[in-house]
PDB file of N, CA and C in Angstrom:
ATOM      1  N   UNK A   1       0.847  -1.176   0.000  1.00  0.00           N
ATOM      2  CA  UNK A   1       0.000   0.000   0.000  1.00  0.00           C
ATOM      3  C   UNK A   1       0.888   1.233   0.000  1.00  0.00           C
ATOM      4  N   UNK A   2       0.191   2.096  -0.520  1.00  0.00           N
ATOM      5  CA  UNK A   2       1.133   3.366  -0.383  1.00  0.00           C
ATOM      6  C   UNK A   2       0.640   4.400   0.974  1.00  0.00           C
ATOM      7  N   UNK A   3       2.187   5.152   1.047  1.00  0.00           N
ATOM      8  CA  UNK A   3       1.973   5.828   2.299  1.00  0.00           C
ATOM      9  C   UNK A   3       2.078   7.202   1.936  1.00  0.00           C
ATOM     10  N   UNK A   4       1.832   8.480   2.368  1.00  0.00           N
ATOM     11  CA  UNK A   4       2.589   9.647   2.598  1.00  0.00           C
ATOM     12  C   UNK A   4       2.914   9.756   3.446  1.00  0.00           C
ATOM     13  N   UNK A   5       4.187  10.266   3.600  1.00  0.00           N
ATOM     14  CA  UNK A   5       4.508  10.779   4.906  1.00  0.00           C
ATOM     15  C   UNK A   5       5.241  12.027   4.159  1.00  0.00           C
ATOM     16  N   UNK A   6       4.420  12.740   5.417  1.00  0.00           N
ATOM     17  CA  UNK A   6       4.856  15.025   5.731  1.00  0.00           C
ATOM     18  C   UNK A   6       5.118  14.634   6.932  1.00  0.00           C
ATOM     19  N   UNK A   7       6.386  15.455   6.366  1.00  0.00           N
ATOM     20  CA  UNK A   7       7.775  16.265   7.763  1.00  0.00           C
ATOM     21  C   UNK A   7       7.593  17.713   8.039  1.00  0.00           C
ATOM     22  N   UNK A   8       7.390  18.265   8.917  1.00  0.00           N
ATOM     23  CA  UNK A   8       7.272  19.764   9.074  1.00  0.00           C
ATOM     24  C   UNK A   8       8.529  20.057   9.382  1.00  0.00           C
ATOM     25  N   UNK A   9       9.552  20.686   8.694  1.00  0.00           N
ATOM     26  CA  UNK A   9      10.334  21.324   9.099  1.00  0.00           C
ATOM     27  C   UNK A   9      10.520  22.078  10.660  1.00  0.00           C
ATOM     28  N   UNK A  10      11.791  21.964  11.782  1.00  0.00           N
ATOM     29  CA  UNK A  10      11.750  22.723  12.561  1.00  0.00           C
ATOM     30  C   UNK A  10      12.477  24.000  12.500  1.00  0.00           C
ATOM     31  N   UNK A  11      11.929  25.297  13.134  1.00  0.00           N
ATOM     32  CA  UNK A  11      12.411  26.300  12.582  1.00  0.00           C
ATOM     33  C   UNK A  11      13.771  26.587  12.537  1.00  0.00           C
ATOM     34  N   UNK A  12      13.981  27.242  11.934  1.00  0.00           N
ATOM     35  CA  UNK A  12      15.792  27.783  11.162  1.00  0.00           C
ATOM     36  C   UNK A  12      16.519  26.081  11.107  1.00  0.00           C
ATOM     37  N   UNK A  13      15.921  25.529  10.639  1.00  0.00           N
ATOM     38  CA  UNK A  13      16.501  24.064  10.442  1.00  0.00           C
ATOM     39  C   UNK A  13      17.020  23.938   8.941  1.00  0.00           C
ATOM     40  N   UNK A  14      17.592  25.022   7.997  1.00  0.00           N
ATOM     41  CA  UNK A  14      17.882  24.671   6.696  1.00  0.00           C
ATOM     42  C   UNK A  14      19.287  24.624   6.538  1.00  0.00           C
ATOM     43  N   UNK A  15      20.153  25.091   7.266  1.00  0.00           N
ATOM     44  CA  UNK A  15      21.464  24.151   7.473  1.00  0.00           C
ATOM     45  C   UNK A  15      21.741  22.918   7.794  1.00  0.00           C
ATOM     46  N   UNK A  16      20.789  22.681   8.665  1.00  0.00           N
ATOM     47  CA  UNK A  16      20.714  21.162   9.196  1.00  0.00           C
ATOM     48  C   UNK A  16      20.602  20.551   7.947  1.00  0.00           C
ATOM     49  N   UNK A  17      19.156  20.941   7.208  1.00  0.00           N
ATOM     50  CA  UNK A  17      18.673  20.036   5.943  1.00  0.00           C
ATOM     51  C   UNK A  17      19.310  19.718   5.261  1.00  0.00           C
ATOM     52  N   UNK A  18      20.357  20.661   4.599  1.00  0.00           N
ATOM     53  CA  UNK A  18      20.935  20.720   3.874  1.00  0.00           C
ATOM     54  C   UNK A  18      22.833  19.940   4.170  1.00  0.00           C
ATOM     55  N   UNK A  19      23.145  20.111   5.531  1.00  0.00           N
ATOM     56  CA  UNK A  19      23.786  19.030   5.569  1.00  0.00           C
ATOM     57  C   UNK A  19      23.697  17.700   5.811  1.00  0.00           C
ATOM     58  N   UNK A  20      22.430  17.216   6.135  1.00  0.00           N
ATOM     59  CA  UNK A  20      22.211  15.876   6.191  1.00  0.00           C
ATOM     60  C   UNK A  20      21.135  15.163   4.982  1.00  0.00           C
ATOM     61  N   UNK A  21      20.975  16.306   3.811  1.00  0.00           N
ATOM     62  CA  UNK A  21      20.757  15.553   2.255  1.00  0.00           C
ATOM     63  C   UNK A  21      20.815  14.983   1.914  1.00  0.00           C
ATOM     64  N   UNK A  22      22.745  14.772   2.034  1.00  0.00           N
ATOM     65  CA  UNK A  22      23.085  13.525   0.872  1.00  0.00           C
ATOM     66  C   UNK A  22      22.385  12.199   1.614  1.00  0.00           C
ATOM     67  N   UNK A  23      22.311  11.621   2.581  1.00  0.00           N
ATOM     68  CA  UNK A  23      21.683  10.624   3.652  1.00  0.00           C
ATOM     69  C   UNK A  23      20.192  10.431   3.256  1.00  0.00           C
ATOM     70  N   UNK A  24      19.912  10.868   3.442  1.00  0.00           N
ATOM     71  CA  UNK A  24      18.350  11.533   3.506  1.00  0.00           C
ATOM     72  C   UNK A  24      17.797  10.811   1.853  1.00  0.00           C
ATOM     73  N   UNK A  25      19.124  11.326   1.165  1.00  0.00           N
ATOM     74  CA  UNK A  25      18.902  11.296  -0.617  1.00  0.00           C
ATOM     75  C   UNK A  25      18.702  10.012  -1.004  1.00  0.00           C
ATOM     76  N   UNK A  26      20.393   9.513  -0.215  1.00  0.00           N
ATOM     77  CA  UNK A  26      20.382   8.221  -0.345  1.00  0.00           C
ATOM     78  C   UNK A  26      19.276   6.869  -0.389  1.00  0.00           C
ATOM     79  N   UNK A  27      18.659   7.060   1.137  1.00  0.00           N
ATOM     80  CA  UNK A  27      17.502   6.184   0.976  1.00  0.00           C
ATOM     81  C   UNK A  27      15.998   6.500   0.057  1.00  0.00           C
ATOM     82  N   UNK A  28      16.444   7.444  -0.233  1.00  0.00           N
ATOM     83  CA  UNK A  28      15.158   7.908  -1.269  1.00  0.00           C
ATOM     84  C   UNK A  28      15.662   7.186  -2.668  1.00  0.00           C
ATOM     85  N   UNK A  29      16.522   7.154  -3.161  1.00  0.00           N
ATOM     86  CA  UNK A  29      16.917   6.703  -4.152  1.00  0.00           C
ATOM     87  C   UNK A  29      17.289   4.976  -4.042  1.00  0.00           C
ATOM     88  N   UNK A  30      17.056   4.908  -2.397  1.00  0.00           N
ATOM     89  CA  UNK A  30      16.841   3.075  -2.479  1.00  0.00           C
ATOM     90  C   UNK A  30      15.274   2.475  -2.977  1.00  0.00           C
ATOM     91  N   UNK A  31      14.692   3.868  -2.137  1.00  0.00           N
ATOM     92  CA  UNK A  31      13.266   3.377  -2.921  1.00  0.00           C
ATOM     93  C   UNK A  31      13.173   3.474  -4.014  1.00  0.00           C
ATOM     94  N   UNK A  32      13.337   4.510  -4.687  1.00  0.00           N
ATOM     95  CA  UNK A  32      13.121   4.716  -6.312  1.00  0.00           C
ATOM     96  C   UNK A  32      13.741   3.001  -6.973  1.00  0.00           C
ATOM     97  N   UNK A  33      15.074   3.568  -6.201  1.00  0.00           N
ATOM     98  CA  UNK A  33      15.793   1.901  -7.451  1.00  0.00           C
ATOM     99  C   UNK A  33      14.552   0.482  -6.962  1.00  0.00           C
ATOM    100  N   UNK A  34      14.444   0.250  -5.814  1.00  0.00           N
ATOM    101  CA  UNK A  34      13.316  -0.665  -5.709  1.00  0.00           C
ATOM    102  C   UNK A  34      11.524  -0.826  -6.169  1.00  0.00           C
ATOM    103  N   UNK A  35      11.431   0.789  -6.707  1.00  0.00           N
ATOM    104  CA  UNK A  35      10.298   0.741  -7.430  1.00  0.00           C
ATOM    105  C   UNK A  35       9.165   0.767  -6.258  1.00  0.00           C
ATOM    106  N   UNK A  36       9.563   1.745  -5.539  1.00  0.00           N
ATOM    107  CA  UNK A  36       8.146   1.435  -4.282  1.00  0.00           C
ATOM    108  C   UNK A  36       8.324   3.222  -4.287  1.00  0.00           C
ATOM    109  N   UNK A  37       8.892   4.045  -4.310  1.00  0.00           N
ATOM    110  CA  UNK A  37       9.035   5.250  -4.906  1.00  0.00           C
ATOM    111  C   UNK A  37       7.805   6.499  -5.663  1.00  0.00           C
ATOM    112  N   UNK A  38       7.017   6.854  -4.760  1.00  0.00           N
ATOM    113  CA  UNK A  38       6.009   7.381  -5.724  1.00  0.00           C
ATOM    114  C   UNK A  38       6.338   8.907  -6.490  1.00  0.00           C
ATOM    115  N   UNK A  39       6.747   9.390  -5.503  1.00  0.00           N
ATOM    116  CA  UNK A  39       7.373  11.364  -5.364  1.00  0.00           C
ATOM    117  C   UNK A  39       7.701  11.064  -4.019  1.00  0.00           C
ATOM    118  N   UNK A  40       8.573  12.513  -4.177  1.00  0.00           N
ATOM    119  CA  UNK A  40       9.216  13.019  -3.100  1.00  0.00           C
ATOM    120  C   UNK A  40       9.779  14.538  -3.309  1.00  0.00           C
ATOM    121  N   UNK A  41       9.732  15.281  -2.307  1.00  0.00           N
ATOM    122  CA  UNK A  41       9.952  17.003  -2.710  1.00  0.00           C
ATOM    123  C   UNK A  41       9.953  17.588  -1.675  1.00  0.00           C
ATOM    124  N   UNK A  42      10.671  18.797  -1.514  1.00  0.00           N
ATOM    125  CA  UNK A  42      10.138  19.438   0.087  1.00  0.00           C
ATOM    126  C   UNK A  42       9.297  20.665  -0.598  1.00  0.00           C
ATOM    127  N   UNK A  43       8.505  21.253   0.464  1.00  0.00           N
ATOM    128  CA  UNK A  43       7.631  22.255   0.464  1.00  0.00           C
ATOM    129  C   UNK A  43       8.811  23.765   0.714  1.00  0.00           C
ATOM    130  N   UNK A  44       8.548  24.413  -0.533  1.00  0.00           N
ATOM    131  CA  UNK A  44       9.548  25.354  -0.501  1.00  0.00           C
ATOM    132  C   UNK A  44       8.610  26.965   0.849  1.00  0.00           C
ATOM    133  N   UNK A  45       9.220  27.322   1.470  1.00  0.00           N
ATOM    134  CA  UNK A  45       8.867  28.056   2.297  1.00  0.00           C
ATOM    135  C   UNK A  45       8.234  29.353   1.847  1.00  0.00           C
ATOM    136  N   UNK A  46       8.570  29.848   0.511  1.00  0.00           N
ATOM    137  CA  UNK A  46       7.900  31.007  -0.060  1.00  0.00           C
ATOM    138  C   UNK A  46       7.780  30.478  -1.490  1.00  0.00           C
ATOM    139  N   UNK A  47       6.843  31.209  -2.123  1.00  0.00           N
ATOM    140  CA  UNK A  47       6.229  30.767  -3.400  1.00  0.00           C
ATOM    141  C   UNK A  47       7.130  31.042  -4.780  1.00  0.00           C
ATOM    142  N   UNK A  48       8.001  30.089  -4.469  1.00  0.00           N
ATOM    143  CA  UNK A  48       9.260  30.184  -5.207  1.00  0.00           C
ATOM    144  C   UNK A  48       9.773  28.602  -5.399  1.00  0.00           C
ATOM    145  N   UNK A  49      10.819  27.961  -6.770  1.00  0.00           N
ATOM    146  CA  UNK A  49      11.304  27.213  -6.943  1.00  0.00           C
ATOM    147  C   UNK A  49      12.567  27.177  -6.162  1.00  0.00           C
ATOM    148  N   UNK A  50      13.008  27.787  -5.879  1.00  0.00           N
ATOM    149  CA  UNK A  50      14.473  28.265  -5.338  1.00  0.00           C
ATOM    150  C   UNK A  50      13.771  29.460  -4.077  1.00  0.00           C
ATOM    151  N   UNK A  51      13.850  28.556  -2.766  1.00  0.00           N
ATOM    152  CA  UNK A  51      13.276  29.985  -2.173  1.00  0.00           C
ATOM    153  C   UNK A  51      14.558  30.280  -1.243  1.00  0.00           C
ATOM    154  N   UNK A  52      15.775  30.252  -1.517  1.00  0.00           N
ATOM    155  CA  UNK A  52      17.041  30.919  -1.204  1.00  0.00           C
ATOM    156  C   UNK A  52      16.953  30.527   0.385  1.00  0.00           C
ATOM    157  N   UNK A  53      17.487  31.786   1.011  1.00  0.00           N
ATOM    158  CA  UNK A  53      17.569  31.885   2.627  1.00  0.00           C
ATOM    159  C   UNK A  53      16.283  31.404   3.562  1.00  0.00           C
ATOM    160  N   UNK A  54      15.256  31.504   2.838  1.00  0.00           N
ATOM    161  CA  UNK A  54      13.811  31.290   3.437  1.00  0.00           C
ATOM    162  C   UNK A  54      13.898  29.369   3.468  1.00  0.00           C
ATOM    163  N   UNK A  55      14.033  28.851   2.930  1.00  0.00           N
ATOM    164  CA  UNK A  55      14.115  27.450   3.132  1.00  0.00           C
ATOM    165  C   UNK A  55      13.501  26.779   3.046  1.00  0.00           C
ATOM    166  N   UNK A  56      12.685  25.919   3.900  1.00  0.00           N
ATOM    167  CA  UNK A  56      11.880  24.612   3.307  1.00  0.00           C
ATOM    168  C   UNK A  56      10.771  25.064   4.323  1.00  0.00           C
ATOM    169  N   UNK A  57       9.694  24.639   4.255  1.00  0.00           N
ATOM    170  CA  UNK A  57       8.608  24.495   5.144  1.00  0.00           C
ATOM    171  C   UNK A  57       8.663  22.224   5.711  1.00  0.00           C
ATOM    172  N   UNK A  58       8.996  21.877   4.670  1.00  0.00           N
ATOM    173  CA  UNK A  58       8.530  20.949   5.144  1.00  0.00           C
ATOM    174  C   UNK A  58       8.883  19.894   3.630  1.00  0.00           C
ATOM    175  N   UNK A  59       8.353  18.525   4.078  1.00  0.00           N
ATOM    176  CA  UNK A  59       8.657  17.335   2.372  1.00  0.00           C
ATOM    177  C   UNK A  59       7.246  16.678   2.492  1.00  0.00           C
ATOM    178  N   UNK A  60       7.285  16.189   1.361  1.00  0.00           N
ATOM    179  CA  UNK A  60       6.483  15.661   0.793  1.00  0.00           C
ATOM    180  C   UNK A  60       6.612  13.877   0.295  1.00  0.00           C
ATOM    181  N   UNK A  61       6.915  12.649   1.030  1.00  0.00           N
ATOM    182  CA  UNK A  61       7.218  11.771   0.315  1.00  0.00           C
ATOM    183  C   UNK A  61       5.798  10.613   0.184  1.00  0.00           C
ATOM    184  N   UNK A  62       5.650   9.843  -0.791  1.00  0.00           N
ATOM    185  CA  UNK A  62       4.841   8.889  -0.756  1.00  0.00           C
ATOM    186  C   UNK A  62       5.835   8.013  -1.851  1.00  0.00           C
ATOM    187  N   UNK A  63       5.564   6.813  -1.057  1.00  0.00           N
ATOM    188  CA  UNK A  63       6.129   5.356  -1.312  1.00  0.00           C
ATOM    189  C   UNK A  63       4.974   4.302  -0.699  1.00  0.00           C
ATOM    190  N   UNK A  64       5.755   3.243  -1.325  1.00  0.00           N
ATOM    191  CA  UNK A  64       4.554   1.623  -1.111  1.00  0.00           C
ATOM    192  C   UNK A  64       5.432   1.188   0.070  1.00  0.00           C
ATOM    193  N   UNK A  65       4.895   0.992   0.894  1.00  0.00           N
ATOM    194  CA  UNK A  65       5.123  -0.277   2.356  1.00  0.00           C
ATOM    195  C   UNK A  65       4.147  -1.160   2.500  1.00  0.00           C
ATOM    196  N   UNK A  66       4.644  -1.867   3.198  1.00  0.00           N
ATOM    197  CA  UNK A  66       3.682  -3.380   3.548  1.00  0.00           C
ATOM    198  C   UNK A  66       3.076  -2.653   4.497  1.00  0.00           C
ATOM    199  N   UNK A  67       3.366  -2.064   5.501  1.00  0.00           N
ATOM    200  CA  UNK A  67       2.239  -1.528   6.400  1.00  0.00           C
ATOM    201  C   UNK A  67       2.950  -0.300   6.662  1.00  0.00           C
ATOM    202  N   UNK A  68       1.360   0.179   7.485  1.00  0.00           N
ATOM    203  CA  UNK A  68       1.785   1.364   7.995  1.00  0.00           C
ATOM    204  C   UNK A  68       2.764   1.675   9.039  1.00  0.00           C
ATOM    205  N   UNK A  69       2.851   0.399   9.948  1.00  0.00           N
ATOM    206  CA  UNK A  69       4.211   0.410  10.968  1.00  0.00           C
ATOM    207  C   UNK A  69       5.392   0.727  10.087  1.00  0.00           C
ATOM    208  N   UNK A  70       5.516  -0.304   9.217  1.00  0.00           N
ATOM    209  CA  UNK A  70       6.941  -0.239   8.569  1.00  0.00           C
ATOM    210  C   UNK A  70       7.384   1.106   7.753  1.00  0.00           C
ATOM    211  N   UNK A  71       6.053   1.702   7.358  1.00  0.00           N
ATOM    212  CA  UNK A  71       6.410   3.284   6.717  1.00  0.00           C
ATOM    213  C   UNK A  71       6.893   4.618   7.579  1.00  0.00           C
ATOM    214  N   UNK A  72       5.885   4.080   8.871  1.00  0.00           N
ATOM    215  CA  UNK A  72       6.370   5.062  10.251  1.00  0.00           C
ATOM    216  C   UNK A  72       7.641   4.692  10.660  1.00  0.00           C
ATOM    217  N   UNK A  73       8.220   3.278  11.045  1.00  0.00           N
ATOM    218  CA  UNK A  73       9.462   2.515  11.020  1.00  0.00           C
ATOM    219  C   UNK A  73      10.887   3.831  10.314  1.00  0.00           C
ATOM    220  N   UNK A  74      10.360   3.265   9.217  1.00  0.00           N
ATOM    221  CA  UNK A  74      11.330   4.099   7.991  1.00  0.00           C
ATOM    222  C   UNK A  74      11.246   5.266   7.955  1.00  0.00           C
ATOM    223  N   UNK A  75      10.108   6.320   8.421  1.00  0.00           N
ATOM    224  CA  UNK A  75      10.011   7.513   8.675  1.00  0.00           C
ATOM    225  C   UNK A  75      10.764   8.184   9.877  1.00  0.00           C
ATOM    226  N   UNK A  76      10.712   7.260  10.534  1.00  0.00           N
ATOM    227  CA  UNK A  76      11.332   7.947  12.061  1.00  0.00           C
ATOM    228  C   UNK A  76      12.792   7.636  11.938  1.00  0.00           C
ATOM    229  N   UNK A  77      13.693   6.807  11.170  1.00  0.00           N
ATOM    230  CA  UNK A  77      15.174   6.666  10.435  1.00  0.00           C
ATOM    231  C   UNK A  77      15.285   7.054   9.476  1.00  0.00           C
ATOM    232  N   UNK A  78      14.719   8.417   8.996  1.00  0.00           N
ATOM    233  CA  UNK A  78      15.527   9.295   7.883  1.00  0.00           C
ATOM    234  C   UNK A  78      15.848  10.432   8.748  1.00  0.00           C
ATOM    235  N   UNK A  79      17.226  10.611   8.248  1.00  0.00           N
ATOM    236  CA  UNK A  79      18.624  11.841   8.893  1.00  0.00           C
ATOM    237  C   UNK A  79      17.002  13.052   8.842  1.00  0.00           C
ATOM    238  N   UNK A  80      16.374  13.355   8.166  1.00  0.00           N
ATOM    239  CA  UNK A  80      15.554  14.597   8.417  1.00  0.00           C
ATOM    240  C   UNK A  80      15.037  14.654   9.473  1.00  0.00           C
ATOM    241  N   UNK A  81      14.002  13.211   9.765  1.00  0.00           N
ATOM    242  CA  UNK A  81      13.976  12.305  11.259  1.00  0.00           C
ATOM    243  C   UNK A  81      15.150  12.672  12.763  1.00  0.00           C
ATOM    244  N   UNK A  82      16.040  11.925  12.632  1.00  0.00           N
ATOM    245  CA  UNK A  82      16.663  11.676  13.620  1.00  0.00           C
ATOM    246  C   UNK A  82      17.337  13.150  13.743  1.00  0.00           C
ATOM    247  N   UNK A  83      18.144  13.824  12.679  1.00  0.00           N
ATOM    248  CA  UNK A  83      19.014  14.820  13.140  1.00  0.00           C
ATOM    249  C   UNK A  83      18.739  16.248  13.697  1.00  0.00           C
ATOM    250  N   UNK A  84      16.879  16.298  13.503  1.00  0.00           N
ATOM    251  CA  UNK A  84      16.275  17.035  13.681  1.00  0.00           C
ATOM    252  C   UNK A  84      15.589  18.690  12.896  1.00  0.00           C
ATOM    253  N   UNK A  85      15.674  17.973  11.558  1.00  0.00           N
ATOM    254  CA  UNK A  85      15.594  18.991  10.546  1.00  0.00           C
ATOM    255  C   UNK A  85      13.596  18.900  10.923  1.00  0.00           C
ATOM    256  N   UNK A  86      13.284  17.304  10.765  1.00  0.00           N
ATOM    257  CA  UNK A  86      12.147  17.614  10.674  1.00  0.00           C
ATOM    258  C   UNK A  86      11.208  17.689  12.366  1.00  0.00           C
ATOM    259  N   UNK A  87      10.393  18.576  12.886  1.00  0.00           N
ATOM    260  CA  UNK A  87      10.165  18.573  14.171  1.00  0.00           C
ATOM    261  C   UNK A  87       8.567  17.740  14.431  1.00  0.00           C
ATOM    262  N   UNK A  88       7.712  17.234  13.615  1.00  0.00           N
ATOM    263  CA  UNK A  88       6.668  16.546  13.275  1.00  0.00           C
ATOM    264  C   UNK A  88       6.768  15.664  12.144  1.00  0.00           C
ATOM    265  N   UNK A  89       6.231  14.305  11.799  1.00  0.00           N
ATOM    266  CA  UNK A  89       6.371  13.638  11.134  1.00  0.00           C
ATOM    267  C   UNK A  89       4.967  12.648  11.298  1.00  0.00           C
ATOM    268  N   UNK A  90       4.414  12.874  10.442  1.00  0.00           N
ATOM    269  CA  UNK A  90       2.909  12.183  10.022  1.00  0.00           C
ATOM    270  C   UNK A  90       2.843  11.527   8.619  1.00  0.00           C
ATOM    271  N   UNK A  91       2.203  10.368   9.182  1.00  0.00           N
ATOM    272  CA  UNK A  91       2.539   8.933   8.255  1.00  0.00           C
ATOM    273  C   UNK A  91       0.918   8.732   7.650  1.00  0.00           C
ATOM    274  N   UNK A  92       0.487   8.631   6.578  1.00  0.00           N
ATOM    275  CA  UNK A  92      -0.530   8.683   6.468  1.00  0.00           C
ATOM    276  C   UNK A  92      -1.165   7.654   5.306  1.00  0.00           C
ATOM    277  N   UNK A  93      -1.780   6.782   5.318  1.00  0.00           N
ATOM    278  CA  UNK A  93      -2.129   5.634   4.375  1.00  0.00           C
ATOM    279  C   UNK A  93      -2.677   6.677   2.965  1.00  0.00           C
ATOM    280  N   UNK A  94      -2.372   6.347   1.721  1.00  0.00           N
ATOM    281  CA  UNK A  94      -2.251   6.893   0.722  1.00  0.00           C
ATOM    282  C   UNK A  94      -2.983   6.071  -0.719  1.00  0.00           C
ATOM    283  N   UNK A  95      -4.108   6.556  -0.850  1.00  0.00           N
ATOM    284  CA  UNK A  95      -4.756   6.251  -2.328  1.00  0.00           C
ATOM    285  C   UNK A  95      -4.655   6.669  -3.141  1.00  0.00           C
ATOM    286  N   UNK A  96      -3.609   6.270  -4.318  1.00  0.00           N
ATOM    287  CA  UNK A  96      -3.780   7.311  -5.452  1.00  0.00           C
ATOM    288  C   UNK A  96      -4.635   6.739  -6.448  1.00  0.00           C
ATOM    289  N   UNK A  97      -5.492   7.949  -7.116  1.00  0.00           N
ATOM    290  CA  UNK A  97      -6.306   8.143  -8.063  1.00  0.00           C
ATOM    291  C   UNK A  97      -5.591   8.015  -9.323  1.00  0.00           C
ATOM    292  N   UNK A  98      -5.341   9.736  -9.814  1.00  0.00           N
ATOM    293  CA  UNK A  98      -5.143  10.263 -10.721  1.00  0.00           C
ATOM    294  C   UNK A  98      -3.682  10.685 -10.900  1.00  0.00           C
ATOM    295  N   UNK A  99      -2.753  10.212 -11.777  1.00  0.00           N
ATOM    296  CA  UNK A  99      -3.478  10.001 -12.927  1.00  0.00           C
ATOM    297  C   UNK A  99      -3.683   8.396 -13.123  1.00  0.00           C
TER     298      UNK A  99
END
């Protein structure tokens, strides 16, 4: 089944983010190569592609897990997780429609 899980960024946390990326990247790109991978993106903080000094609000990922433990599991061991970029983390069972 697929999951989303949103990270809320904690505040002035975009140094953090940004040094614990490559990590972060890494297991995102284990999912992709395993094909359980749906999107993934962070929420840019101002209404911008590049929102510079202003930073992230927050990400956006949905992937397939066997359950919802194991997506929360894997949510709470990403560096955004543990190192404290992200300060909330909500796991949420995921139906996609369209397209």
């Amino acid at each position: 089944m697929l999951y989303a899980i949103i990270g809320e960024d904690a505040p002035n946390s975009l140094e953090k983010r940004m040094a614990v990326r490559p990590p972060h990247l890494e297991r995102l790109n284990k999912l992709k190569d395993e094909g359980r991978l749906v999107l993934a993106g962070p929420f840019p903080a101002i209404d911008s592609v590049d929102p510079g000094p202003a930073g992230f609000s927050g990400s956006l990922i949905v992937a397939e897990f066997t359950s919802q433990q194991e997506a929360e599991t894997w949510a709470a061991a990403d560096p955004f997780a543990t190192e404290g970029v992200f300060c909330r983390v909500t796991v949420k069972p995921f139906r996609k429609t369209l397209p």
